[in-house]
Protein backbone atom coordinates (compact mmCIF):
# COMPACT_ATOMS: atom_id res chain seq x y z
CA UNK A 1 2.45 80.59 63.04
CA UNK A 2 4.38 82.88 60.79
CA UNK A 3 5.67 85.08 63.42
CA UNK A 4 6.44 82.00 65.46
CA UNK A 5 8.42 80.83 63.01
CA UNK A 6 10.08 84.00 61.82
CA UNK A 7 11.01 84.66 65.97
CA UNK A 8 12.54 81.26 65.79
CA UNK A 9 14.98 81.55 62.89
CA UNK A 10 15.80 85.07 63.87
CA UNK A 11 16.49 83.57 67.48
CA UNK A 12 18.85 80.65 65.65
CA UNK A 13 20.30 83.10 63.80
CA UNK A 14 22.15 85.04 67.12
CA UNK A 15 22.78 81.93 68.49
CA UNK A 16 24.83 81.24 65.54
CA UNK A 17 26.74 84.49 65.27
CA UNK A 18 27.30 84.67 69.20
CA UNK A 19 29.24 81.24 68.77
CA UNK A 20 30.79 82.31 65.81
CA UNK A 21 31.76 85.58 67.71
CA UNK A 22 33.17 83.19 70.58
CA UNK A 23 35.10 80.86 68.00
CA UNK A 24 36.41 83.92 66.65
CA UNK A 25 37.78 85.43 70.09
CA UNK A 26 39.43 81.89 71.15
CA UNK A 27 41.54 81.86 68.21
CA UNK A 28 42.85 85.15 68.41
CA UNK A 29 43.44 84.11 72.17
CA UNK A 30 45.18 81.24 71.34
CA UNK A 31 47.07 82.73 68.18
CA UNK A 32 50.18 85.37 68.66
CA UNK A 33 49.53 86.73 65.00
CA UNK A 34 46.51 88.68 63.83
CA UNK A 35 45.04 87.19 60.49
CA UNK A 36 42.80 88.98 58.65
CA UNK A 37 39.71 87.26 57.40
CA UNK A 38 37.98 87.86 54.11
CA UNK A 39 34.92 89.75 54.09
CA UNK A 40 32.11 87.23 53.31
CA UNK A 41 28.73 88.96 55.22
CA UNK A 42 28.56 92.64 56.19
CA UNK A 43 27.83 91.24 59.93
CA UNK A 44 31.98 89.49 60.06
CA UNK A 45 33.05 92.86 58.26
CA UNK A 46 31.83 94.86 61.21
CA UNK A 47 32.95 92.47 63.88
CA UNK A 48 36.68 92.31 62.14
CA UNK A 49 37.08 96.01 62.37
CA UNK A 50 35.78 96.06 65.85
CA UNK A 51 38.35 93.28 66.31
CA UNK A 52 41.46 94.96 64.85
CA UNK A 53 40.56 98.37 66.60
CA UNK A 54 40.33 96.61 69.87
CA UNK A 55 43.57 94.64 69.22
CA UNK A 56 45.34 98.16 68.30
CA UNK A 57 44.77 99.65 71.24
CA UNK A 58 45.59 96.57 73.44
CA UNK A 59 49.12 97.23 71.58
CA UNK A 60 49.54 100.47 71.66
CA UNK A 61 48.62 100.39 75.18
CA UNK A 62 51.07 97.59 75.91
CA UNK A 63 54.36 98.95 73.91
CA UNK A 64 53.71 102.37 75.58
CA UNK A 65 54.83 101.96 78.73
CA UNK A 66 57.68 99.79 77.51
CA UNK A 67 58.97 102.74 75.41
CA UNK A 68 58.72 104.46 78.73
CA UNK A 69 60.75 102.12 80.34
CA UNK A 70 63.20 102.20 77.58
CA UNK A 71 63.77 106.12 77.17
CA UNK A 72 64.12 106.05 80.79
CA UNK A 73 66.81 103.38 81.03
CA UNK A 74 68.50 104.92 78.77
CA UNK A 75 68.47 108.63 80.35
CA UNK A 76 69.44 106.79 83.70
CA UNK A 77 72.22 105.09 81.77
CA UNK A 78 73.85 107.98 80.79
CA UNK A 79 73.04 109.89 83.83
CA UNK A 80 75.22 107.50 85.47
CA UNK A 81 78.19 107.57 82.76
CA UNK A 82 77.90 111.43 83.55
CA UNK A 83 78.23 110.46 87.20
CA UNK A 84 80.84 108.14 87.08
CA UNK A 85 83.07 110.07 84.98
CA UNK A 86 82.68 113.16 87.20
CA UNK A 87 83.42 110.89 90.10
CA UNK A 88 86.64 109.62 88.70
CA UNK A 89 87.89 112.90 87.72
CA UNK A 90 87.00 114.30 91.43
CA UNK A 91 88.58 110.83 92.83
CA UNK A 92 91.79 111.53 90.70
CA UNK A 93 92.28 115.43 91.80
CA UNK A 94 92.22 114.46 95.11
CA UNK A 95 94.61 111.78 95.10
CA UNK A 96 96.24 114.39 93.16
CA UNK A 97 96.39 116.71 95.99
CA UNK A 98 96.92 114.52 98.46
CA UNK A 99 100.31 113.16 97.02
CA UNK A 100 101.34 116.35 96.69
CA UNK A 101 100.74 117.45 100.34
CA UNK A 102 102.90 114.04 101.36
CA UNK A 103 105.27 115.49 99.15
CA UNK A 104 105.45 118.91 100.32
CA UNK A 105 105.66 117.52 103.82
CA UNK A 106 108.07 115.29 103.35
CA UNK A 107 110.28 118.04 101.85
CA UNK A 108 109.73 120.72 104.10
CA UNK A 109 109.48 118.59 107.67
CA UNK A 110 112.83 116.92 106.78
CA UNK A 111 114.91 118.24 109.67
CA UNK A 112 111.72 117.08 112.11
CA UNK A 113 111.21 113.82 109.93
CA UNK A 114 114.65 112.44 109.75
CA UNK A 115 115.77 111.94 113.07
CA UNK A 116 112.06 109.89 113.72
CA UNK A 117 112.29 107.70 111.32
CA UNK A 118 115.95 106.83 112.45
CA UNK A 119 115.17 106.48 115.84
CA UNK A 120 112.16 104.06 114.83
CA UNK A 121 114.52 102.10 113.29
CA UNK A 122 117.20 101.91 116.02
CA UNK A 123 113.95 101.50 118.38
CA UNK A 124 113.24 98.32 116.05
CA UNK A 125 116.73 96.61 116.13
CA UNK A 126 117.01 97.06 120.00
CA UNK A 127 114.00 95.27 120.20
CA UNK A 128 115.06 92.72 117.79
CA UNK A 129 118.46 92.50 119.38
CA UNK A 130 116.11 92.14 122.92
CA UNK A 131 114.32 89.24 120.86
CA UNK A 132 117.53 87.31 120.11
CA UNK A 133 118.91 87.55 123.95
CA UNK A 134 115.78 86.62 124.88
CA UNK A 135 115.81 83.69 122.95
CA UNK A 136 119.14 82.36 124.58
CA UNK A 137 118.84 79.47 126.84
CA UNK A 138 120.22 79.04 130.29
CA UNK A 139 119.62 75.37 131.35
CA UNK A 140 115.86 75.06 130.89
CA UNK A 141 115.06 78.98 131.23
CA UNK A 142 115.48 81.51 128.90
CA UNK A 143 116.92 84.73 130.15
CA UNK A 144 114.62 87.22 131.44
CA UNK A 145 113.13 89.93 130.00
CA UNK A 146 114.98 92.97 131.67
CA UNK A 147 118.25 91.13 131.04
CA UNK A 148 118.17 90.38 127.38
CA UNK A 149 116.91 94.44 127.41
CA UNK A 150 120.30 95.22 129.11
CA UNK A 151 122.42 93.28 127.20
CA UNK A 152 120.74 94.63 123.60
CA UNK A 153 121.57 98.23 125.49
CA UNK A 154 125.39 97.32 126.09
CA UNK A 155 125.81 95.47 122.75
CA UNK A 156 124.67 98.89 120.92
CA UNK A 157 127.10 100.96 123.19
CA UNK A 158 129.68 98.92 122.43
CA UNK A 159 129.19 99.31 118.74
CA UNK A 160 128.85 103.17 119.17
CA UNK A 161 132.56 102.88 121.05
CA UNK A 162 134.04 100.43 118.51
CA UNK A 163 132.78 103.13 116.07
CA UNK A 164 134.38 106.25 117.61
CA UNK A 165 137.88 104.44 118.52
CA UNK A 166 138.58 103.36 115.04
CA UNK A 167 137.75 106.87 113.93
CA UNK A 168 139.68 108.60 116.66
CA UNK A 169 142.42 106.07 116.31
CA UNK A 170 142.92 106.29 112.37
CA UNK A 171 143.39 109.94 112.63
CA UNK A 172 146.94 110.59 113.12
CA UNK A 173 147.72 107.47 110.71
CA UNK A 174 145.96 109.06 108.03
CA UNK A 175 147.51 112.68 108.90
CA UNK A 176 151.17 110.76 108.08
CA UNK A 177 149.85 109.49 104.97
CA UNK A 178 148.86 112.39 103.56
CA UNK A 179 152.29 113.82 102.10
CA UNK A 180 152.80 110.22 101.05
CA UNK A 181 149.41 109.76 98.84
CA UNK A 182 149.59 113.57 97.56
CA UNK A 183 153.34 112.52 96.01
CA UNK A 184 151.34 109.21 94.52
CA UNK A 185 148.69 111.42 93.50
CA UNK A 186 150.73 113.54 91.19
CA UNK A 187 152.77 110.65 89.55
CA UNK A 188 149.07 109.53 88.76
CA UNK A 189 148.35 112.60 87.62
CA UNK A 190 151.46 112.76 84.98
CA UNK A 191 150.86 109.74 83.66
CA UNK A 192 147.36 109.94 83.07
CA UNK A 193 147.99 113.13 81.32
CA UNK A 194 150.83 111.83 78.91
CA UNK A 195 148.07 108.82 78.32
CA UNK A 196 145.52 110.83 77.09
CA UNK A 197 147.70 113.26 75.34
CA UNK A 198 147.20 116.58 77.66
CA UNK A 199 150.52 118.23 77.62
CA UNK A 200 149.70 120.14 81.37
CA UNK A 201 147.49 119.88 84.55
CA UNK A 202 147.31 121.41 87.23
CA UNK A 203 148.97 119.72 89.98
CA UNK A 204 147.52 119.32 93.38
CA UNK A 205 148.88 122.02 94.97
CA UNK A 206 147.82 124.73 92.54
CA UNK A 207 144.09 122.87 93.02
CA UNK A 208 144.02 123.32 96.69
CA UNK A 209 145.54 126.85 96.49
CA UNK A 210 142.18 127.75 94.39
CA UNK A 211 139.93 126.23 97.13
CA UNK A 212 138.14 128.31 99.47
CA UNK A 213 138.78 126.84 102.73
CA UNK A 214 137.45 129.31 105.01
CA UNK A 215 133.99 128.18 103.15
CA UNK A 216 134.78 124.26 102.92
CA UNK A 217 135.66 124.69 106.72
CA UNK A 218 132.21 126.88 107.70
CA UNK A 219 130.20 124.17 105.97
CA UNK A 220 132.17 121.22 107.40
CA UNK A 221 131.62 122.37 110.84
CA UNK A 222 127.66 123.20 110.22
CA UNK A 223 127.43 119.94 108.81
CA UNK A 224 129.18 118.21 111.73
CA UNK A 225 126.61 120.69 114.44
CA UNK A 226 123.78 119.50 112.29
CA UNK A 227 124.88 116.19 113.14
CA UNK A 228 125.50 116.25 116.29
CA UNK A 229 122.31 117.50 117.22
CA UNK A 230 120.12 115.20 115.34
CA UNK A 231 122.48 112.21 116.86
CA UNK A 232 120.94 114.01 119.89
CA UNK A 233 117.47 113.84 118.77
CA UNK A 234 117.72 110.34 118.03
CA UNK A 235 119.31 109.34 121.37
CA UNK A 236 115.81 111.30 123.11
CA UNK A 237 113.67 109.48 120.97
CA UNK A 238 114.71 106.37 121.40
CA UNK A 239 115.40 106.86 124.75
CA UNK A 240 111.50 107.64 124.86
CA UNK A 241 110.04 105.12 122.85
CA UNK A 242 111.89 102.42 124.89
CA UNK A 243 110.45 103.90 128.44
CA UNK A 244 106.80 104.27 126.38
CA UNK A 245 106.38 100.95 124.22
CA UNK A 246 104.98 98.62 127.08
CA UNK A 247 101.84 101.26 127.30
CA UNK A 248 101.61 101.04 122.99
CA UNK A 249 99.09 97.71 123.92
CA UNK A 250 96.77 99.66 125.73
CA UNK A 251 96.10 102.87 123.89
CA UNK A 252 95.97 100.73 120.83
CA UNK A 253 92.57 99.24 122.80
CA UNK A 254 91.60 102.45 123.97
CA UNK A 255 91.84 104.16 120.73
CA UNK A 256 89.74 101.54 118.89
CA UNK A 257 85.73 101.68 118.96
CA UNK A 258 85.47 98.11 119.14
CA UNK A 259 87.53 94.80 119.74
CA UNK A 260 87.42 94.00 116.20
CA UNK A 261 88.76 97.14 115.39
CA UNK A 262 90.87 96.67 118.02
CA UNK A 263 92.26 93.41 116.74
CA UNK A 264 92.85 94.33 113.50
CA UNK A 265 95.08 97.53 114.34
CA UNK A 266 97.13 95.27 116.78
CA UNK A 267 97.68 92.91 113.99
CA UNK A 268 98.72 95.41 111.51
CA UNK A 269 101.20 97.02 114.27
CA UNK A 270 102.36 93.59 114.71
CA UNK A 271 103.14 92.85 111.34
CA UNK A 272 105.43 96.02 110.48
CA UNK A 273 107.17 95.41 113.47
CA UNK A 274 107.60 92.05 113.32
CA UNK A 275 108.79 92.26 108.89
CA UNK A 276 110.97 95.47 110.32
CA UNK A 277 112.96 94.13 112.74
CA UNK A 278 113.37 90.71 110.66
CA UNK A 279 115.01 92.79 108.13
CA UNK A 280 117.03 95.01 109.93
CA UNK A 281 118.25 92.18 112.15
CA UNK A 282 119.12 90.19 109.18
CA UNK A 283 121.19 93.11 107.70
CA UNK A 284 122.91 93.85 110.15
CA UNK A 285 124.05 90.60 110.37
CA UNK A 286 124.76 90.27 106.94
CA UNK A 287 126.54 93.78 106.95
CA UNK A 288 128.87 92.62 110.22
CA UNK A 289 129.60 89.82 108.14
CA UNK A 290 130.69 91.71 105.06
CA UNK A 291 132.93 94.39 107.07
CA UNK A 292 134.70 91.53 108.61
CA UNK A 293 135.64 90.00 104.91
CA UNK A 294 136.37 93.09 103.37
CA UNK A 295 138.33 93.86 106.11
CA UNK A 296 140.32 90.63 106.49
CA UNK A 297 140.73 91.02 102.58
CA UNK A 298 142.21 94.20 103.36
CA UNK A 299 144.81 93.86 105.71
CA UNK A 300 145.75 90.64 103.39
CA UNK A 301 146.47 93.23 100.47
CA UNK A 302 148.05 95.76 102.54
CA UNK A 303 145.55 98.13 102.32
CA UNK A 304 145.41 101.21 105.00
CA UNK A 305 142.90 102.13 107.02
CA UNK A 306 141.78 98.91 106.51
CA UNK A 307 139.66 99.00 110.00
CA UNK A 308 138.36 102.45 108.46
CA UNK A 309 136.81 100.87 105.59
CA UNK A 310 135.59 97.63 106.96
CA UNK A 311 133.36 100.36 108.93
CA UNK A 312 132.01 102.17 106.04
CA UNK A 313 131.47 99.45 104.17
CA UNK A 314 129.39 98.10 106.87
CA UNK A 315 127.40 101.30 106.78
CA UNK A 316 127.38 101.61 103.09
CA UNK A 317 126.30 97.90 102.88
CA UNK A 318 122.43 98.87 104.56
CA UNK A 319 121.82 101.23 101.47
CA UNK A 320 120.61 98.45 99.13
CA UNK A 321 121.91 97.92 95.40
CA UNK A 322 124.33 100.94 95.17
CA UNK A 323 125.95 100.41 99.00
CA UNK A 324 127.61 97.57 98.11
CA UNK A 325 129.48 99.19 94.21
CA UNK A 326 130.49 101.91 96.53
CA UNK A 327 131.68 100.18 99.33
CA UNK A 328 134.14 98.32 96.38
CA UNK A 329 135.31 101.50 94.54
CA UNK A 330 136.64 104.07 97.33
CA UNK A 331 138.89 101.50 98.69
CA UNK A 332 140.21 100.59 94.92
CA UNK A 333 140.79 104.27 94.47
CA UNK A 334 142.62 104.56 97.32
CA UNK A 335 144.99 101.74 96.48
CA UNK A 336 145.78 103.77 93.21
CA UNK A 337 147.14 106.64 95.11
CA UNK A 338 149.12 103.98 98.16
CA UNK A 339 150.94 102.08 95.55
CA UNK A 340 152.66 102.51 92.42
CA UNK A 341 151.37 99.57 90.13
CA UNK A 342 147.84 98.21 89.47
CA UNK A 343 148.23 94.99 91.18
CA UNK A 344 146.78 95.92 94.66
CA UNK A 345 144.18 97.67 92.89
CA UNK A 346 142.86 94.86 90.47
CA UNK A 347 143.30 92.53 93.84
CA UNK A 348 141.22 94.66 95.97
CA UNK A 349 138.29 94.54 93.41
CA UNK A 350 138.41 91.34 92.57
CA UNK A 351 138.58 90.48 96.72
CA UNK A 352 135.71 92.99 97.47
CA UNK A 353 133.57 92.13 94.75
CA UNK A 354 133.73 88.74 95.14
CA UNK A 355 132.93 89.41 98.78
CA UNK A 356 130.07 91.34 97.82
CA UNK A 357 128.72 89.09 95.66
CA UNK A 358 128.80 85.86 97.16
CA UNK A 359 127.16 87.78 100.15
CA UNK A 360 124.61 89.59 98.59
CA UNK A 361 123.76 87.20 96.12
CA UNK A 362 123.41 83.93 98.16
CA UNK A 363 124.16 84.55 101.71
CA UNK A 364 121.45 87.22 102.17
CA UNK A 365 118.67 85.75 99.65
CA UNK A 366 118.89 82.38 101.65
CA UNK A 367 118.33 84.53 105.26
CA UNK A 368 115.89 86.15 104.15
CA UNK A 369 113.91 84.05 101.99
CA UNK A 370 110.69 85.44 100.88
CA UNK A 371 110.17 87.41 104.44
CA UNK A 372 110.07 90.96 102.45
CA UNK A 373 109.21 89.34 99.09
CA UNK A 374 109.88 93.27 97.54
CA UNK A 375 110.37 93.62 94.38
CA UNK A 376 113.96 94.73 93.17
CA UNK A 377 112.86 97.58 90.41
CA UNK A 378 110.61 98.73 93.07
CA UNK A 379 113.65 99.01 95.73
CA UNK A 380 115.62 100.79 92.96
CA UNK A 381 112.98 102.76 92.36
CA UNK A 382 112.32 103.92 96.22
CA UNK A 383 116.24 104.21 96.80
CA UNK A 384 116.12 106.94 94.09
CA UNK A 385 112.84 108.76 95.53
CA UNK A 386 114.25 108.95 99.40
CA UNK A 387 118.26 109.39 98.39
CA UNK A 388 116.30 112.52 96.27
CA UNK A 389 114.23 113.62 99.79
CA UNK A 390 116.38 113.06 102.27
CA UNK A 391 119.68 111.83 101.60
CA UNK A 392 121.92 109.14 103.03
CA UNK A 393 119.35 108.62 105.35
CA UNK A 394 116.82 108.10 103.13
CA UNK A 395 118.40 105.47 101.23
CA UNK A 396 119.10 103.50 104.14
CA UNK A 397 115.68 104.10 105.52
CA UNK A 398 114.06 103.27 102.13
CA UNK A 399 113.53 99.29 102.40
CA UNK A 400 112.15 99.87 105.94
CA UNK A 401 109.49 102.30 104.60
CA UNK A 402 108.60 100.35 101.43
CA UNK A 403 107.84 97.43 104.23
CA UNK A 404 105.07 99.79 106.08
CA UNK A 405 103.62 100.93 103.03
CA UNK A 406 103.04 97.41 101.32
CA UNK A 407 101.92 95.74 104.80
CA UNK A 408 99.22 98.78 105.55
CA UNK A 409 98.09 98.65 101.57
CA UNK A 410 98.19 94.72 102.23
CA UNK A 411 95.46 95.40 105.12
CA UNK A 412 93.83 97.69 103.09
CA UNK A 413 91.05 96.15 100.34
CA UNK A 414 90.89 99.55 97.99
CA UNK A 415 94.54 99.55 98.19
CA UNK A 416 95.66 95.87 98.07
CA UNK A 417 96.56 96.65 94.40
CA UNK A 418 100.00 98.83 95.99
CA UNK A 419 100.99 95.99 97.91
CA UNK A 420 100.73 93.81 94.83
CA UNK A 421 102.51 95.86 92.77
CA UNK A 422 105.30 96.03 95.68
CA UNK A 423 105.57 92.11 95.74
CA UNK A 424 108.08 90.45 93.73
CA UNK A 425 105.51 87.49 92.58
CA UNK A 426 102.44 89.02 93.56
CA UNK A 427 101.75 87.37 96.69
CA UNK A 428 101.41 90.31 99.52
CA UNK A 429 103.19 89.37 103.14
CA UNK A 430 99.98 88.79 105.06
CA UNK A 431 98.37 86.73 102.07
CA UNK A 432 97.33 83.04 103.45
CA UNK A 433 100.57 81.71 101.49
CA UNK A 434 103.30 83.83 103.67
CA UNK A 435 101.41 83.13 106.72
């Protein structure tokens, strides 16, 4: 009976410590902290230990891998930093290198360069002045194709001829004149001296006697061959492009892998020619207009050679911002030397001025509208960098080539930024709000 009873109690007392054991495990499962527990029996010292060994290592194997993790973000963090600044500085060096190629090219292919770009732009206003015939009506039909081409043709050699017979026609005028504004120019001369308080200049014969004209006359005539031939080189090109352009279409598709690609390069095309020949049309409209005022304004004052400067101020008036000042001043200056007071003088910039500013200043805004939407610092800005790299030509070419570059960088998501920076409000000419 005694061992019965002793097997008994020693079996109740496991049962008890296994569900004490089990009690013990579900609330450290249900429990985020660890509590310690006092030490009542040597058996729930033991089993604590046990307990806070194996919850140790459950930690420590746990956090391990999450340090892991976190030493390796961080090395991947600033493996990338490394990467990106590397990548910047290549990016940079070859943008670097890239502008300066443009530049060098630019510089050095001037004599090939010149002459193209001209003759793309006369290519663009025949075609504009083909788009305008073309748009004339006769009864319900508008004229045909190869007619409004022939009368664009004619209009343009009838410009060229009004051109040379007011040139060749002024020519003996302004031989006569010459004694007369030399005497003018040295009664200038005397009194501008005894205003500022010079006691002596040199009049204008002693300047011309210390001018070498055998040089003035070699460079004169180079720069008149130099001329002549790329007046030749323009005339081929053009001459080219017009026999060419109906075949442009078709090599576009050709040259594209796909119709998408296709598409997109026609549209792009289509835009720069469309923005080009909007604003070359509407300047030369606008510049017509202001040679006719000036000129008018001109033969009201008395003015010579008034047919002379209606011309270059027609020319001058397609170099934006500084055409128009100039196209003002030489023909003041000129009145200084034809007559003997200031009265024709003040007139003539008060008539041209006003002229130029009512025309460039309301007249041309309200033509254009926001077709080029360019910004004006920018156009000052691009005047100064192509007058710099190639001359007159440059500054009248420079609107014309700001157009291509912001409608390419407009088409262009990595360089979308240019085009914005072009804009006058931001809004790029092929965004959905100048569509």
């Amino acid at each position: 009976m005694s061992n019965q009873k002793t097997r008994r109690e020693i079996e109740d007392l496991r049962a008890l410590v296994d569900s004490m054991t089990i009690a013990r495990k579900t609330a450290k499962t249900v429990e985020p902290s660890v509590e310690k527990r006092p030490a009542c029996r040597d058996e729930e010292n033991a089993g604590g230990n046990v307990d806070l060994n194996d919850q140790a290592s459950e930690a420590n194997a746990r956090y391990t891998p999450a340090r892991d993790e976190q030493r390796s973000a961080v090395t991947e963090s600033n493996g990338a930093t490394g990467r990106a600044a590397f990548s910047a500085s290549a990016q940079t060096a070859q943008w670097t290198f890239i502008l300066a190629v443009t530049l060098a090219f630019l510089i050095v292919g001037r004599g090939f360069l010149v002459p193209l770009a001209v003759a793309l732009l006369l290519w663009n206003l025949l075609n504009a002045l083909a788009g305008a015939f073309g748009r004339i009506q006769l009864g319900r039909r508008s004229l045909p194709k190869w007619l409004a081409w022939t009368l664009s043709l004619v209009a343009l050699l009838l410009l060229n001829a009004l051109v040379y017979w007011i040139l060749i026609s002024q020519s003996e005028a302004l031989s006569a004149a010459a004694p007369v504004y030399q005497a003018n120019f040295d009664k200038l001369t005397v009194k501008l001296t005894a205003l500022i308080g010079i006691e002596k200049m040199p009049s204008t014969a002693q300047l011309m006697a210390k001018l070498d004209l055998g040089a003035m006359l070699s460079w004169l005539g180079g720069s008149v061959g130099s001329t002549l031939s790329e007046l030749v080189l323009v005339a081929l090109y053009v001459a080219f492009l017009l026999v060419e352009q109906r075949y442009f279409p078709g090599k576009i598709n050709r040259l594209s892998s796909n119709e998408e690609n296709s598409e997109k390069t026609r549209t792009l095309m289509s835009a720069i020619s469309k923005q080009i020949q909007t604003y070359i049309w509407i300047k030369t409209v606008v510049s017509l207009l202001t040679g006719f005022v000036s000129y008018v304004v001109l033969r009201l004052i008395g003015v010579d050679f008034a047919a002379v400067w209606a011309l270059i101020i027609f020319l001058l008036n397609y170099i934006p911002n500084i055409g128009s000042f100039v196209g003002v001043i030489f023909p003041a200056l000129l009145t200084l030397v034809q007559f003997e007071t200031l009265t024709p003088f003040v007139m003539v910039v008060l008539g041209l001025g006003g002229t130029q500013f009512f025309i460039g200043n309301i007249i041309e805004p309200a033509m254009m509208g926001k077709s080029l939407n360019l910004s004006s610092f920018v156009i000052l800005l691009s005047l100064t960098f192509w007058g710099m790299t190639w001359g007159i030509a440059g500054m009248i070419l420079c609107v014309p080539i700001m157009v291509c570059i912001a409608i390419v960088c407009a088409h262009i998501d990595e360089l979308n930024w240019i085009a914005v920076l072009l804009s006058s409000d931001g809004e790029t000419m092929v965004s959905p709000h100048n569509t």
